[in-house]
C-alpha atoms as a PDB file:
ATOM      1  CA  UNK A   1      76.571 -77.716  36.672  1.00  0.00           C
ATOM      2  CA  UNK A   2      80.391 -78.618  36.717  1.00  0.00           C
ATOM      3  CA  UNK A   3      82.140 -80.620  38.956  1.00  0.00           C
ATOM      4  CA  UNK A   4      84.340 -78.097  40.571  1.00  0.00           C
ATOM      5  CA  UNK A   5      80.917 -76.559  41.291  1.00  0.00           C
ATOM      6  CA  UNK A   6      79.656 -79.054  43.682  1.00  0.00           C
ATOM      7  CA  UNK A   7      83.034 -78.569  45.172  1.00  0.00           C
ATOM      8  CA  UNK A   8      82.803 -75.320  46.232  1.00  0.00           C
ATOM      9  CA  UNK A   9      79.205 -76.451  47.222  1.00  0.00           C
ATOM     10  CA  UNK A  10      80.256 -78.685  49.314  1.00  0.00           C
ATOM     11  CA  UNK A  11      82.523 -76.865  50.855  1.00  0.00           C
ATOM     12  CA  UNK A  12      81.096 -73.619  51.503  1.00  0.00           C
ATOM     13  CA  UNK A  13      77.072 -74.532  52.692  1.00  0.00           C
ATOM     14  CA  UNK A  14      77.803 -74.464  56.220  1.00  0.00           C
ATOM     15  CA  UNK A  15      78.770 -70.941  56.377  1.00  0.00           C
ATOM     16  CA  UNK A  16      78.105 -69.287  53.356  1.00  0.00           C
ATOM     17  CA  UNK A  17      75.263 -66.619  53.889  1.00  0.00           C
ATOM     18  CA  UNK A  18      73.292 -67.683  51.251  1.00  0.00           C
ATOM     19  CA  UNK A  19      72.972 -70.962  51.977  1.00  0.00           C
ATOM     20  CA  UNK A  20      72.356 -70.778  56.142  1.00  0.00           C
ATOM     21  CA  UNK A  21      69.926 -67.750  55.142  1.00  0.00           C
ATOM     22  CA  UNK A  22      67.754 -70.312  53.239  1.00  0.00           C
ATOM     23  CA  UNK A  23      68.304 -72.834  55.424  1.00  0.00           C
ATOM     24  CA  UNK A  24      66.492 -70.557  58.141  1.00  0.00           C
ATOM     25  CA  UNK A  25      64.226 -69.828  55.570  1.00  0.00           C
ATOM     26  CA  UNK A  26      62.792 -72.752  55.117  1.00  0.00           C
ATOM     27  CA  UNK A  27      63.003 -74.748  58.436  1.00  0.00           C
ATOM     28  CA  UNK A  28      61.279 -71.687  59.745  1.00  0.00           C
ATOM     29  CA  UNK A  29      58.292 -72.146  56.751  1.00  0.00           C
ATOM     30  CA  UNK A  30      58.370 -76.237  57.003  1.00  0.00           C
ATOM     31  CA  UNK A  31      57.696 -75.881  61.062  1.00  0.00           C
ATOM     32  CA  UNK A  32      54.814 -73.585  60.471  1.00  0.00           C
ATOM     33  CA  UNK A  33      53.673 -76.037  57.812  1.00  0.00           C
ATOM     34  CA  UNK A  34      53.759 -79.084  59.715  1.00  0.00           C
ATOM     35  CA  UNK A  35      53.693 -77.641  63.619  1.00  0.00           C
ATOM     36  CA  UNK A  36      55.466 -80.311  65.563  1.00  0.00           C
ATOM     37  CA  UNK A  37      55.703 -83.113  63.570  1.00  0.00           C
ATOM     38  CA  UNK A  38      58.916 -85.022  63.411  1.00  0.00           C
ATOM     39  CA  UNK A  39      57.889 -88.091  61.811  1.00  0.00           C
ATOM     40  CA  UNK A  40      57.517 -87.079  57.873  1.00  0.00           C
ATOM     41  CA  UNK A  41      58.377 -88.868  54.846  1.00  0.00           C
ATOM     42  CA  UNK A  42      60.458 -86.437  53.357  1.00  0.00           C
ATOM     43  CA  UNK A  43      62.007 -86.412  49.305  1.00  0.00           C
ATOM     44  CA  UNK A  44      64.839 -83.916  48.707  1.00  0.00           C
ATOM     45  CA  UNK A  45      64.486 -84.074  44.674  1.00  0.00           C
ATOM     46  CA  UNK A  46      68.082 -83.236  43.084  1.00  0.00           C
ATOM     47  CA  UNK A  47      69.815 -82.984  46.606  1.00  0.00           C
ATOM     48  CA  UNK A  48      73.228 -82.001  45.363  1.00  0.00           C
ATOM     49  CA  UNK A  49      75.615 -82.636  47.990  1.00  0.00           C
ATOM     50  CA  UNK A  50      73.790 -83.251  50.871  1.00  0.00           C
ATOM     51  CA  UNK A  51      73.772 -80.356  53.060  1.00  0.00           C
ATOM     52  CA  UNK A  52      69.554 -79.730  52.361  1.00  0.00           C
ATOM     53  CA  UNK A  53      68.863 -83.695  53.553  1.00  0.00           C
ATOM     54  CA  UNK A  54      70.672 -82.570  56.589  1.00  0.00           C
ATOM     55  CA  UNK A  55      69.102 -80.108  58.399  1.00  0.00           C
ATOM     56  CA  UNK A  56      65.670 -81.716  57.251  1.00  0.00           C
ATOM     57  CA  UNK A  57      66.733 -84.439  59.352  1.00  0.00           C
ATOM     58  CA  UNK A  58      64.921 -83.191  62.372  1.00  0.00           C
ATOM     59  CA  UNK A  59      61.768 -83.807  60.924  1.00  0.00           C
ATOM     60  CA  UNK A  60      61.816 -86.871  59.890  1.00  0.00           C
ATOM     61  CA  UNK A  61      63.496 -89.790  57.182  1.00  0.00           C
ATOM     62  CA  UNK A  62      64.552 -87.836  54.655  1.00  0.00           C
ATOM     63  CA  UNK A  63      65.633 -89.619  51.196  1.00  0.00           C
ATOM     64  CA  UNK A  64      67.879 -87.901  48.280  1.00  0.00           C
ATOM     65  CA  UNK A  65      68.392 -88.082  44.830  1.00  0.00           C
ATOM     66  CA  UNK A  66      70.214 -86.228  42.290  1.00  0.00           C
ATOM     67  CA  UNK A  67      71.389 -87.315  38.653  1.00  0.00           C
ATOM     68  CA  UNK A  68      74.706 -86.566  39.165  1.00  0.00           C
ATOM     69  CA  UNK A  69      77.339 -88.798  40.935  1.00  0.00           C
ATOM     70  CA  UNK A  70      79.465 -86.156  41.766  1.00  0.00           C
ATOM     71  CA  UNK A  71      76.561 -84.821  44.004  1.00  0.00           C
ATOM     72  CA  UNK A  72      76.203 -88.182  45.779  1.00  0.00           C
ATOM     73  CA  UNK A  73      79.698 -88.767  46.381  1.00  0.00           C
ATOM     74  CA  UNK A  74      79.202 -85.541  48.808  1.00  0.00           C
ATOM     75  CA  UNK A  75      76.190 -87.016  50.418  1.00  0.00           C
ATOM     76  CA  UNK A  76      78.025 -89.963  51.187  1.00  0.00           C
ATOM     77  CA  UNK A  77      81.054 -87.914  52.767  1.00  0.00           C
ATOM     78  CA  UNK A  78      78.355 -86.316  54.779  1.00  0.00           C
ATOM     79  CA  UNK A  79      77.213 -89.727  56.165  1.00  0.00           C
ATOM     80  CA  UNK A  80      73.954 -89.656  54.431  1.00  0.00           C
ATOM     81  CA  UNK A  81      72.780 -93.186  52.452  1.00  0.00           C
ATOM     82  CA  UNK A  82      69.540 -93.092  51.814  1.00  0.00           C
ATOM     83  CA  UNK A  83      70.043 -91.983  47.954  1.00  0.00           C
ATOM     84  CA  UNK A  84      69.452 -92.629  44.404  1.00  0.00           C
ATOM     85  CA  UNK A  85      70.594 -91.855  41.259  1.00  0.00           C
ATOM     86  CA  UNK A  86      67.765 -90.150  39.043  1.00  0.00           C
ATOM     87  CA  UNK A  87      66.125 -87.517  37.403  1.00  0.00           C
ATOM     88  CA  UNK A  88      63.556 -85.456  38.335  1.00  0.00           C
ATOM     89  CA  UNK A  89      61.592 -86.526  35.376  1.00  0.00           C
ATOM     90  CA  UNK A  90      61.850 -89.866  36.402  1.00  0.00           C
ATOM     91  CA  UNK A  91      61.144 -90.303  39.723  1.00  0.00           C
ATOM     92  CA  UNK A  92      62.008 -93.621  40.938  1.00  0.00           C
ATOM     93  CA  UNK A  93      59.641 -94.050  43.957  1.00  0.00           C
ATOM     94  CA  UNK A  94      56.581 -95.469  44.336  1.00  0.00           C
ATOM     95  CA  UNK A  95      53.119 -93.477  43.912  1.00  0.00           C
ATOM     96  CA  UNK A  96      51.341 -91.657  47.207  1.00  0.00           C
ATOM     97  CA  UNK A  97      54.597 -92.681  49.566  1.00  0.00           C
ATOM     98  CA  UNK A  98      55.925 -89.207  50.938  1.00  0.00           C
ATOM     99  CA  UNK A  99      54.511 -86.399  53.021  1.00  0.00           C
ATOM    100  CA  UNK A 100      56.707 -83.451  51.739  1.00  0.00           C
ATOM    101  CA  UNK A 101      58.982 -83.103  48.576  1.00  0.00           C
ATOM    102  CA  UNK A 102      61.214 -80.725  48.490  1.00  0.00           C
ATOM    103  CA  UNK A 103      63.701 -79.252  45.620  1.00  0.00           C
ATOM    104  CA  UNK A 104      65.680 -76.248  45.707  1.00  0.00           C
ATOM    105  CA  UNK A 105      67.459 -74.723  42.334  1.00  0.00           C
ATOM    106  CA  UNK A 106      66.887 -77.748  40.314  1.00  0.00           C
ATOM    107  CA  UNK A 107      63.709 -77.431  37.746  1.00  0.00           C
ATOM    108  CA  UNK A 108      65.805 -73.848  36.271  1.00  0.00           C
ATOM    109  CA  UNK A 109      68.387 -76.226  35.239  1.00  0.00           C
ATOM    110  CA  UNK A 110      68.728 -76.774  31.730  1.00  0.00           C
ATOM    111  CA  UNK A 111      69.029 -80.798  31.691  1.00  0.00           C
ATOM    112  CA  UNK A 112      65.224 -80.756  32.675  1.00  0.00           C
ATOM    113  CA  UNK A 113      63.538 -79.903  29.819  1.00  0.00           C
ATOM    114  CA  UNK A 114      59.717 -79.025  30.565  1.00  0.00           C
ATOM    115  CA  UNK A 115      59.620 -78.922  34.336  1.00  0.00           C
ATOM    116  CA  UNK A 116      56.072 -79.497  34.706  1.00  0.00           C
ATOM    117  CA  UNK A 117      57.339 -83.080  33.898  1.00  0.00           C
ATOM    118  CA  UNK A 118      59.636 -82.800  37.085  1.00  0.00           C
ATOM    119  CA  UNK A 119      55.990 -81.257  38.522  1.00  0.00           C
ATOM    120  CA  UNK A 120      53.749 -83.952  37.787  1.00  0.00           C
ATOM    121  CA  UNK A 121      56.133 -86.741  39.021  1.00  0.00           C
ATOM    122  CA  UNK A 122      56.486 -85.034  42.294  1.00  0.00           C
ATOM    123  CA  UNK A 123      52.539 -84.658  42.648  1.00  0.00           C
ATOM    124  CA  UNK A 124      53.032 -88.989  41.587  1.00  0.00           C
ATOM    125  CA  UNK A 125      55.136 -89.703  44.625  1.00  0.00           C
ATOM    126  CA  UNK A 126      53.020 -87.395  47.106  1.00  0.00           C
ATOM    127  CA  UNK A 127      50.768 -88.945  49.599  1.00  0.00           C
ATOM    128  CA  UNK A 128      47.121 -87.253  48.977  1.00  0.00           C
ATOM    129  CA  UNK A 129      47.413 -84.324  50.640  1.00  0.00           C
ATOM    130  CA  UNK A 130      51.120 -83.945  50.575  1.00  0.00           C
ATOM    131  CA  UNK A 131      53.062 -80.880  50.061  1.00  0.00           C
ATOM    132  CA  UNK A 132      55.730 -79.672  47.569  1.00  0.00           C
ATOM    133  CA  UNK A 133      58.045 -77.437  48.807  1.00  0.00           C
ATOM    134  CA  UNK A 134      60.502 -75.167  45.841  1.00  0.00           C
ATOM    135  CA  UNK A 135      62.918 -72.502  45.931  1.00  0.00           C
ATOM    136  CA  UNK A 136      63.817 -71.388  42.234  1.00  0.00           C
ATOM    137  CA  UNK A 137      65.871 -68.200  41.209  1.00  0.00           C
ATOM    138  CA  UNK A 138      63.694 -65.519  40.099  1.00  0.00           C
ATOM    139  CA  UNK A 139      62.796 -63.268  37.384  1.00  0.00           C
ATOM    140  CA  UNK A 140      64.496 -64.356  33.844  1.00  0.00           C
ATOM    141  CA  UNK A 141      65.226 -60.741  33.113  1.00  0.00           C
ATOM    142  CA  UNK A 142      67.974 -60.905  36.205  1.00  0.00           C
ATOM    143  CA  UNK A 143      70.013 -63.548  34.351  1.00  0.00           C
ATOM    144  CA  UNK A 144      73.642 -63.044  35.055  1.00  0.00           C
ATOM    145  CA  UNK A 145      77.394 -64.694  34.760  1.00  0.00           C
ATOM    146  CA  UNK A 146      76.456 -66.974  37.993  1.00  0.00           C
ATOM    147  CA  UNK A 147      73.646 -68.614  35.718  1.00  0.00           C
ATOM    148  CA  UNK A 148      75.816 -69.569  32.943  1.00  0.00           C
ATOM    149  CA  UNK A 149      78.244 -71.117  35.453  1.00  0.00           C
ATOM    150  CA  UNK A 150      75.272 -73.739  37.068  1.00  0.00           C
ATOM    151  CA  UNK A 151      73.507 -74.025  33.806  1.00  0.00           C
ATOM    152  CA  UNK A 152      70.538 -72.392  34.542  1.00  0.00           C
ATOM    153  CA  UNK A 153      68.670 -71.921  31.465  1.00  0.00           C
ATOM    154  CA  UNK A 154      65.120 -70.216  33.040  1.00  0.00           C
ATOM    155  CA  UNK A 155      64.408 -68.070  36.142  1.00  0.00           C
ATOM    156  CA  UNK A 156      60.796 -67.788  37.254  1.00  0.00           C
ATOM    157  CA  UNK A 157      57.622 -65.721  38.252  1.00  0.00           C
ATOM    158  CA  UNK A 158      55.183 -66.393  40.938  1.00  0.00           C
ATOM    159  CA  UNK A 159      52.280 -65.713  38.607  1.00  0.00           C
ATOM    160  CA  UNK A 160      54.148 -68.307  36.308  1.00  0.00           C
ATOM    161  CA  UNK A 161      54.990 -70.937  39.059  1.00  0.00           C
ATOM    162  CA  UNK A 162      51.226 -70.466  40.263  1.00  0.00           C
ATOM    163  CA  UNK A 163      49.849 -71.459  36.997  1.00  0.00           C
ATOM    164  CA  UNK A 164      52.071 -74.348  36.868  1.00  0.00           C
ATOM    165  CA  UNK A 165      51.397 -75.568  40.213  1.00  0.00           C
ATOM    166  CA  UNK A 166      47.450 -75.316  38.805  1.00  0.00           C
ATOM    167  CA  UNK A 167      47.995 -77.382  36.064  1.00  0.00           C
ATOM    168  CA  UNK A 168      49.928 -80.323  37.488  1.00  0.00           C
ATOM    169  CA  UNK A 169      47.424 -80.887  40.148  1.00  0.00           C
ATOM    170  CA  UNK A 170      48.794 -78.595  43.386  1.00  0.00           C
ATOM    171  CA  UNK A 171      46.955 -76.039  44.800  1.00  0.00           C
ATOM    172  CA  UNK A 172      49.119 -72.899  45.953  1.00  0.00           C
ATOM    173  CA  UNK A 173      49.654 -72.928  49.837  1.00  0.00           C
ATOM    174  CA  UNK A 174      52.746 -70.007  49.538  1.00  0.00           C
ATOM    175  CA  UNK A 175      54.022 -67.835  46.889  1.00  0.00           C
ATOM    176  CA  UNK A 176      56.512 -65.958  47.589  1.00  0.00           C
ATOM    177  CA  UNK A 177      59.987 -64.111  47.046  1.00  0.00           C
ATOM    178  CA  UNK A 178      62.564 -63.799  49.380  1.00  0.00           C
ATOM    179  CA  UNK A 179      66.490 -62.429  49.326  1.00  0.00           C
ATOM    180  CA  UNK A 180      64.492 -59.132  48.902  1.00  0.00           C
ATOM    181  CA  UNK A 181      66.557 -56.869  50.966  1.00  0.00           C
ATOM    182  CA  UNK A 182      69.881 -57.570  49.234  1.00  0.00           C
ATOM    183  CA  UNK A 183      68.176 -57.272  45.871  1.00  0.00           C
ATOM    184  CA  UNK A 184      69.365 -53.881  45.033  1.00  0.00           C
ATOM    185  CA  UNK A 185      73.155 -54.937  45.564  1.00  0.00           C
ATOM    186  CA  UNK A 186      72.648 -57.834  43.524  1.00  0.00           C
ATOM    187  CA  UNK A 187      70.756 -55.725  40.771  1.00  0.00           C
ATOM    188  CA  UNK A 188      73.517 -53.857  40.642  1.00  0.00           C
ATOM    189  CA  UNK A 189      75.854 -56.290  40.322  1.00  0.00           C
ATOM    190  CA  UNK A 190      74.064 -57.872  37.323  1.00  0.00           C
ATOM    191  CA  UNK A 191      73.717 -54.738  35.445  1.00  0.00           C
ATOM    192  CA  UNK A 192      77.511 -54.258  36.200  1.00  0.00           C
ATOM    193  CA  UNK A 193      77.955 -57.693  34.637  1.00  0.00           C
ATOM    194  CA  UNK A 194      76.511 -57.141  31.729  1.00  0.00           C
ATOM    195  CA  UNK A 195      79.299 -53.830  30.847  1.00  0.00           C
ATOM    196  CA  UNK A 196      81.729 -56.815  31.567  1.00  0.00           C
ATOM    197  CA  UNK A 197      82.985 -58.943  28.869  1.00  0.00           C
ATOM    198  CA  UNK A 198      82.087 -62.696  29.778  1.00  0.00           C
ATOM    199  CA  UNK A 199      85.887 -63.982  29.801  1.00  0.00           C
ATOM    200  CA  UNK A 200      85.820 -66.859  32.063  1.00  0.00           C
ATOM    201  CA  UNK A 201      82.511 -65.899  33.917  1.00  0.00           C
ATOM    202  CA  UNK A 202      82.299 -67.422  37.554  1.00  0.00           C
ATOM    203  CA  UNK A 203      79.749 -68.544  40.091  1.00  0.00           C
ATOM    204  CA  UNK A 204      78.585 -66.379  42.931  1.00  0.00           C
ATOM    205  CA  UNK A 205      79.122 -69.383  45.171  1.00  0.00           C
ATOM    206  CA  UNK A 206      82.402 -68.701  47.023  1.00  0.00           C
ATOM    207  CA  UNK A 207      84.444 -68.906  50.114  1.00  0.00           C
ATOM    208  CA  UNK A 208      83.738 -65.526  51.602  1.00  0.00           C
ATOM    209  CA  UNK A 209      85.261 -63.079  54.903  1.00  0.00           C
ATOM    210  CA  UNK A 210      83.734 -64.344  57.671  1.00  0.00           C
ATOM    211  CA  UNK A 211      82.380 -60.829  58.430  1.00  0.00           C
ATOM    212  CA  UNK A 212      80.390 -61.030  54.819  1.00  0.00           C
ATOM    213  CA  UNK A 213      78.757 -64.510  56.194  1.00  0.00           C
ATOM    214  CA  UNK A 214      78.072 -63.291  59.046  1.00  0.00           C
ATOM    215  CA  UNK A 215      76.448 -59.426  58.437  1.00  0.00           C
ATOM    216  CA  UNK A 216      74.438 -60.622  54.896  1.00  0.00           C
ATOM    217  CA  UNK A 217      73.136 -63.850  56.454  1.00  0.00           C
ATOM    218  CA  UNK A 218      71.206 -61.478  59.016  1.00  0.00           C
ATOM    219  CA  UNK A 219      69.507 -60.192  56.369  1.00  0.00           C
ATOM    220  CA  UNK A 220      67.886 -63.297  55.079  1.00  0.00           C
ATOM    221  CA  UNK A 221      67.523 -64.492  59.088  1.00  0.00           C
ATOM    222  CA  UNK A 222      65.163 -60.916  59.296  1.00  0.00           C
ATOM    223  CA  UNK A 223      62.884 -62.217  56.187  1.00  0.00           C
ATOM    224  CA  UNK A 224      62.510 -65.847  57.255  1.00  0.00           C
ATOM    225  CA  UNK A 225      60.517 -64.166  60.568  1.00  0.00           C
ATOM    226  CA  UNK A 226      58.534 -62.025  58.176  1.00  0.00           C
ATOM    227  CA  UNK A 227      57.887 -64.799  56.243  1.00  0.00           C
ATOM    228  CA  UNK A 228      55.984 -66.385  59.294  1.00  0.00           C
ATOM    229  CA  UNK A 229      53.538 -63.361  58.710  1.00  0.00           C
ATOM    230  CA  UNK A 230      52.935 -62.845  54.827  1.00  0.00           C
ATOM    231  CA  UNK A 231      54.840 -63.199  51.668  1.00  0.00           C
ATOM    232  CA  UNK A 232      57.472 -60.569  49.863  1.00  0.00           C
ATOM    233  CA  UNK A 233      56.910 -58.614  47.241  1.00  0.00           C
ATOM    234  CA  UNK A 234      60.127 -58.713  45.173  1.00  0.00           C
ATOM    235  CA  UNK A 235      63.485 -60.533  45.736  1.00  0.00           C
ATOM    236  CA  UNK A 236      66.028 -62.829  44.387  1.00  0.00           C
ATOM    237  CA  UNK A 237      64.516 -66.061  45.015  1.00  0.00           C
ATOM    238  CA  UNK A 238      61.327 -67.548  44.361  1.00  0.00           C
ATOM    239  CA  UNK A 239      59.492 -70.087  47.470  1.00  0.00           C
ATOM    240  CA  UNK A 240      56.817 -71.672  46.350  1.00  0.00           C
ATOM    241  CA  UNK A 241      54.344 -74.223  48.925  1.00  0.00           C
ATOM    242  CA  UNK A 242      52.055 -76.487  47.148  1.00  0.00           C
ATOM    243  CA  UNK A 243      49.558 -78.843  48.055  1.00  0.00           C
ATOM    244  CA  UNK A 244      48.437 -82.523  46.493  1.00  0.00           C
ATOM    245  CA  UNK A 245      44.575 -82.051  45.789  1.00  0.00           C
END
């Protein structure tokens, strides 16, 4: 994505709804997973700037990569140094060494190529048994201004991120969306977009009125305790759990 991007990123993660709603999300789904553990090998795979590797810090060492420096200049302003420079085709750890990989927004990015690449390397690094933990934006139809911005060239499926999970050795612990009960606003806004000419299109990732933090972050806070119970049918965001057979 550019620069300025990670920026705002870096910036913005600590209160922007979007990004605390995931973050309850999926310390809420990686507790259930685990159920008291604190001492897990953990990979964050394309960790941008940081904030993800932070709040996984409570259960366990957690190690980041990303290909871009810009990213890891963040991490290091965050006081984070376990990191490396690297794609996620190319992942430069050794085979069978964590417990949990995560990566969030990064195999829709058009640098990656094939992702089941990115897939097959994670499996590599894995410890038998070991889970993979993704959050990708979904359906490809929803593409909008904000994708352009962070280069994302694909948005996905579950039926499509099952199958792929299948064939790179994983079996499917989770499937599911989430961001569900903001999805018609943001339908709307996409099929506003596209009435719009795209003169000087911009991310969705902003400094926002506290009040607009505060009241859409509930939102995703209400979904990460259904999420404890089942999956969701629709939404803006695809989670996806697999496991290393």
């Amino acid at each position: 994505m550019e620069p300025s991007e990670y920026q705002t990123m870096y910036q913005v993660e600590e209160r922007h709804w979007w990004y605390v709603g995931m973050q309850r999300i999926t310390t809420t789904q990686i507790a259930a997973l685990y159920r008291g553990q604190r001492d897990l090998s953990i990979l964050d795979a394309g960790c941008g700037t940081g904030a993800v590797m932070k709040y996984l810090a409570p259960f366990g060492c957690v190690t980041g990569f990303d290909l871009m420096p810009h990213a890891l200049n963040f991490c290091q302003e965050r006081g984070l140094n376990r990191l490396a420079q690297a794609s996620v085709t190319r992942v430069p750890f050794a085979s069978d060494h964590f417990d949990l990989v995560t990566s969030f927004d990064v195999l829709c990015h058009r640098s990656i190529g094939d992702y089941r690449g990115a897939l097959r390397e994670f499996h590599r690094v894995l410890k038998p048994g070991g889970c993979l933990f993704l959050r990708l934006p979904a359906y490809n139809w929803l593409r909008g201004h904000h994708d352009e911005v962070v280069y994302t060239v694909h948005r996905f499926s579950r039926a499509e991120i099952k199958e792929a999970l299948y064939e790179t050795g994983f079996t499917a612990v989770k499937l599911s969306y989430a961001n569900m009960l903001l999805f018609p606003l943001a339908l709307g806004k996409r099929l506003a977009e596209r009435l719009v000419p795209e003169n000087g299109s911009v991310s969705d990732v902003r400094p926002n009125p506290p009040w607009q933090d505060s009241l859409f972050a509930r939102f995703l806070y209400a979904e990460a305790g259904w999420l404890k119970h089942g999956p969701l049918p629709f939404g803006l965001t695809l989670m996806a759990i697999g496991r290393k057979v």
